[in-house]
C-alpha atoms as a PDB file:
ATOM      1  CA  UNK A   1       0.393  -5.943   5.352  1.00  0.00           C
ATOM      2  CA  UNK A   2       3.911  -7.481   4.186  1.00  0.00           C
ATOM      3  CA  UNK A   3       4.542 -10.235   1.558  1.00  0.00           C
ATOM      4  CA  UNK A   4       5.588 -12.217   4.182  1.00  0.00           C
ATOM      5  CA  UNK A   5       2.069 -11.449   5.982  1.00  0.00           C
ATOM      6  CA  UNK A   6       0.416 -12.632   2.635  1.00  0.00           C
ATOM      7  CA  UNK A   7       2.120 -15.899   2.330  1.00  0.00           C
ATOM      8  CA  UNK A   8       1.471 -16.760   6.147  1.00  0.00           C
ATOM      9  CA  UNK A   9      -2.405 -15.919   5.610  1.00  0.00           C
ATOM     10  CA  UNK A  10      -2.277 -17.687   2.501  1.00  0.00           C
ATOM     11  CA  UNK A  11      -0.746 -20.682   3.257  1.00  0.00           C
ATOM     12  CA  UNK A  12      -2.827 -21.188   6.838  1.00  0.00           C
ATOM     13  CA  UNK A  13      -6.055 -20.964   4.426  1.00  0.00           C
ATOM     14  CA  UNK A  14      -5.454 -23.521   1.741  1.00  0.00           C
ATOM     15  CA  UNK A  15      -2.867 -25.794   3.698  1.00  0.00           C
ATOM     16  CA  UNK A  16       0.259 -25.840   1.915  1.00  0.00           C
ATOM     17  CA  UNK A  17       3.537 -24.516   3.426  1.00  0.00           C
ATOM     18  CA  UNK A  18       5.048 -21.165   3.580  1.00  0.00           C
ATOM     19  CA  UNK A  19       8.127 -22.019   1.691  1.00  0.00           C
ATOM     20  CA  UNK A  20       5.735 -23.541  -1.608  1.00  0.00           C
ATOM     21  CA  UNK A  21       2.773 -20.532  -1.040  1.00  0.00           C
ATOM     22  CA  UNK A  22       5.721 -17.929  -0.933  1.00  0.00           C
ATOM     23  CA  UNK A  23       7.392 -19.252  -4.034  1.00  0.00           C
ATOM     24  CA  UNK A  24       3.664 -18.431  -5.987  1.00  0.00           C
ATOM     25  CA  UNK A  25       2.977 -15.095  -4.458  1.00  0.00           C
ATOM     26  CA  UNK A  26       6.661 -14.282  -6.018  1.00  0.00           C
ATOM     27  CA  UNK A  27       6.054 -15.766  -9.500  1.00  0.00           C
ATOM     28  CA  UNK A  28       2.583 -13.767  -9.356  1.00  0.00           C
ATOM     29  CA  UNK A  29       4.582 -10.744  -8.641  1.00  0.00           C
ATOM     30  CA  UNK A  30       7.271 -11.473 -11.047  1.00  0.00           C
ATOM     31  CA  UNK A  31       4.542 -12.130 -13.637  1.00  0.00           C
ATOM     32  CA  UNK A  32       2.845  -8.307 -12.685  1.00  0.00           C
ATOM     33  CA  UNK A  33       5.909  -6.915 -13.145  1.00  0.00           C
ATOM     34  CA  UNK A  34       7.219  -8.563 -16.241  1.00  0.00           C
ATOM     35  CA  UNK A  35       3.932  -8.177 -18.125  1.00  0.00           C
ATOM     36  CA  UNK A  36       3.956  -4.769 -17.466  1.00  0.00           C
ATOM     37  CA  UNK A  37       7.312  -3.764 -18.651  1.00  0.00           C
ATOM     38  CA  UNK A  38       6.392  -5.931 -21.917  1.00  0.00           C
ATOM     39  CA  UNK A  39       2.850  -4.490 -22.566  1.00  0.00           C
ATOM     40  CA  UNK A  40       2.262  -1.505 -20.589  1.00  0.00           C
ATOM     41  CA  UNK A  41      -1.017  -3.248 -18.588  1.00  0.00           C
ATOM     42  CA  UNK A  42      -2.176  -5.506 -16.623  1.00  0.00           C
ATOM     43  CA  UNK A  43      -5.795  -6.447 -15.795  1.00  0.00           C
ATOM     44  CA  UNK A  44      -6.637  -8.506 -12.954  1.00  0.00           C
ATOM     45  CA  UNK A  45     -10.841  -8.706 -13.445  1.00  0.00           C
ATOM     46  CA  UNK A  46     -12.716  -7.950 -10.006  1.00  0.00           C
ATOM     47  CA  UNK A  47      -9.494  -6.362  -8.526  1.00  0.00           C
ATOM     48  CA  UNK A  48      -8.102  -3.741 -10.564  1.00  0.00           C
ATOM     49  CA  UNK A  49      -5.740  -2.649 -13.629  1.00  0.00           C
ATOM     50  CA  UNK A  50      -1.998  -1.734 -13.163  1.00  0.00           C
ATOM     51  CA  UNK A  51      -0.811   0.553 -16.547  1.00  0.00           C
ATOM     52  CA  UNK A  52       2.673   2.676 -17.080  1.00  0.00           C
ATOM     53  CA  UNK A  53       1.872   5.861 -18.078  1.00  0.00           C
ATOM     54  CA  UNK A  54       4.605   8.523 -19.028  1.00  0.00           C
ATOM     55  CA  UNK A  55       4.344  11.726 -17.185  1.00  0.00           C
ATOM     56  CA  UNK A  56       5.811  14.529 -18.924  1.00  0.00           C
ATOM     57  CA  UNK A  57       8.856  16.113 -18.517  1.00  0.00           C
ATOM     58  CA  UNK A  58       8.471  19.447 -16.470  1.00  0.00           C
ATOM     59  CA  UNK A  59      10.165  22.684 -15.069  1.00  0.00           C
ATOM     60  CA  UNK A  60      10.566  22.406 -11.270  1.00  0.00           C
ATOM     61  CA  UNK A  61      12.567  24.366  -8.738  1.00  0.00           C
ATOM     62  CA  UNK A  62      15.570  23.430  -6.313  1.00  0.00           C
ATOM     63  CA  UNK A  63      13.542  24.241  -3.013  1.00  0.00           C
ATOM     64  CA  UNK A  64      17.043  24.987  -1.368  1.00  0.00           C
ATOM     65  CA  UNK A  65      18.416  27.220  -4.112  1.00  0.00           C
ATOM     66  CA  UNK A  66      15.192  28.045  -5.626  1.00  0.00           C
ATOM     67  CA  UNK A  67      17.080  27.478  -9.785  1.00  0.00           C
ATOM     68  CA  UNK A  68      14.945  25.961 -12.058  1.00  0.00           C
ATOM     69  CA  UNK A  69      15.957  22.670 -13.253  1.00  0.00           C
ATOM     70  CA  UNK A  70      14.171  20.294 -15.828  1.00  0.00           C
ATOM     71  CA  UNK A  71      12.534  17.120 -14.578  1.00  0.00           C
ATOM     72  CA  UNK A  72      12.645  14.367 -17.457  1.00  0.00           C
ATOM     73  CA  UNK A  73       9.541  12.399 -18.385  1.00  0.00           C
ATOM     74  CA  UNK A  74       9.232   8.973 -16.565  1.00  0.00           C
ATOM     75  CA  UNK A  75       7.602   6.008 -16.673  1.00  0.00           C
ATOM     76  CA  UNK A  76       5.076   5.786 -13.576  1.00  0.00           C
ATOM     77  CA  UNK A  77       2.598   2.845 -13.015  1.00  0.00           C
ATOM     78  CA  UNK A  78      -0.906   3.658 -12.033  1.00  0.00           C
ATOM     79  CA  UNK A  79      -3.454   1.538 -10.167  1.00  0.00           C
ATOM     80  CA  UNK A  80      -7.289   1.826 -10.851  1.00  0.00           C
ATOM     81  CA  UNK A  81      -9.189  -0.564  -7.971  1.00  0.00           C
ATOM     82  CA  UNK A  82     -11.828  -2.623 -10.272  1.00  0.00           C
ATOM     83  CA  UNK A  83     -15.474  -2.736  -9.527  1.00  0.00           C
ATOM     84  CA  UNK A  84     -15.876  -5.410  -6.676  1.00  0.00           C
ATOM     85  CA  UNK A  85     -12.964  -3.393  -5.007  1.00  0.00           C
ATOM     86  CA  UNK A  86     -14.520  -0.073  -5.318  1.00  0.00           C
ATOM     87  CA  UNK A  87     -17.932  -1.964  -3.532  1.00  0.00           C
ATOM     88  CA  UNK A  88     -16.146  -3.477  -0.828  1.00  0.00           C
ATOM     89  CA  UNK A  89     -14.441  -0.321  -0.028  1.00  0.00           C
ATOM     90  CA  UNK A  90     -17.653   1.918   0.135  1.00  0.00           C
ATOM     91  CA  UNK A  91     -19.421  -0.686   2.676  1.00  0.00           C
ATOM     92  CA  UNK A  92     -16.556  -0.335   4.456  1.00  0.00           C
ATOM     93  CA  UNK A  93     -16.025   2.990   4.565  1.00  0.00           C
ATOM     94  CA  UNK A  94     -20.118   3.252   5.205  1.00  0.00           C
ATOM     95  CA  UNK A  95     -19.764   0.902   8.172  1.00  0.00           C
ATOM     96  CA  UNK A  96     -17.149   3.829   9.597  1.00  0.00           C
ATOM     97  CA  UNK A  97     -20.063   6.025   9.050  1.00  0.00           C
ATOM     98  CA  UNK A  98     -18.175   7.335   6.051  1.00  0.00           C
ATOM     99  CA  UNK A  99     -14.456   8.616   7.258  1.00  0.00           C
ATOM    100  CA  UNK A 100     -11.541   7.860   4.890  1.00  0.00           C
ATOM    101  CA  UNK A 101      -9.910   4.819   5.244  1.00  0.00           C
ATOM    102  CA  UNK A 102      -7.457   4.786   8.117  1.00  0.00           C
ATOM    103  CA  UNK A 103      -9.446   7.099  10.248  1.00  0.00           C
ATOM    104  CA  UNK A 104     -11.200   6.440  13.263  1.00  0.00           C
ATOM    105  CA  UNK A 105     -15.019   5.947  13.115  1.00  0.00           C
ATOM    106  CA  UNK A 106     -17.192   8.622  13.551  1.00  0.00           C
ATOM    107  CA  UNK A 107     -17.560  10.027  17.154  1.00  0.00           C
ATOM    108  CA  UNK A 108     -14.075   8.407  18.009  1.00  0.00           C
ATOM    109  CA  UNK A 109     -10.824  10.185  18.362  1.00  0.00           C
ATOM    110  CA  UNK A 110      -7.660   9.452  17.244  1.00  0.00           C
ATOM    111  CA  UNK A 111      -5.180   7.576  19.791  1.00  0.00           C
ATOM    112  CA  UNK A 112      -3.101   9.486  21.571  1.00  0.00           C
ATOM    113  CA  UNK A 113       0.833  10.106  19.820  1.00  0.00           C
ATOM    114  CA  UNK A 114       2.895   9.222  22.649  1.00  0.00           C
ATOM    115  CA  UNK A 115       6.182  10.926  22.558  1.00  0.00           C
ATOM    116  CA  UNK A 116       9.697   9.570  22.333  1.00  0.00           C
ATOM    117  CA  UNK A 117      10.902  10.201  25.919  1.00  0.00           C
ATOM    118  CA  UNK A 118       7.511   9.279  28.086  1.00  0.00           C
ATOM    119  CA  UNK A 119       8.015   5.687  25.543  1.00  0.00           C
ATOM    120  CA  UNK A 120      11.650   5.748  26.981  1.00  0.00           C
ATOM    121  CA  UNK A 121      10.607   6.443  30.233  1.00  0.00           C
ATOM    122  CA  UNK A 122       7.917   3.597  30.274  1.00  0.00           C
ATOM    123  CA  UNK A 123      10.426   1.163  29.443  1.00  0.00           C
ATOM    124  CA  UNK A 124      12.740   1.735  31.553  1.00  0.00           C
ATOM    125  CA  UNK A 125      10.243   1.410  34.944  1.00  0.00           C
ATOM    126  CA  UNK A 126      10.468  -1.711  36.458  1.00  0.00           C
ATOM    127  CA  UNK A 127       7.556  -3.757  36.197  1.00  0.00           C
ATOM    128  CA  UNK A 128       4.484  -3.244  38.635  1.00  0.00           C
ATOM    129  CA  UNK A 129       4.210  -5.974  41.248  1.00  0.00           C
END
């Protein structure tokens, strides 16, 4: 789901307009964002926590020339879902008789992957009469 997906939802719900919902959903954000390069957290009760965290700096390797090279720490933010999340998530992935998220329910399979060309080639047939 987009921002813009967000607002539409959002303003559709609790009547307002687009252009006044999407102006809040972007001082919410800007507030997320802000507090979080002031103090490090944020906690939002019933939805979750946002936190930067450093991750340490680390030896890696060049995959192409296979050198070493040093990776500097950096500043990453992490997400823990809070508790009425985590519930809501279970029953749903409980109702999907327990596959991950995304995945088709149990005794389904996934949809086909069409490929590029057959897409092509369905576009460019003329309509059925």
């Amino acid at each position: 789901m987009t921002k813009k997906e967000i607002v539409k939802a959002i303003s559709e719900e609790i009547g307002m307009t687009q252009l006044k919902t999407k102006e809040i959903v972007q001082k919410t954000f800007n507030a997320i964002v802000d507090t979080l390069v002031k103090h490090g957290r944020v906690e939002l009760r019933n939805f979750g926590v946002f936190e930067v965290k450093q991750r340490k700096p680390r030896k890696a390797r060049n995959p192409r020339t296979g050198q070493r090279v040093d990776v500097p720490r950096k500043a990453v933010i992490t997400f823990k879902p809070g508790k009425e999340m985590e519930q809501r998530l279970r029953e749903l992935e409980q109702a999907m008789g327990g596959a991950p998220t995304g995945a088709p329910p149990q005794g389904e399979s996934p949809p086909a992957v069409e490929s590029a060309a057959s897409h092509a080639a369905q576009l460019s047939e003329p309509p059925a009469a």
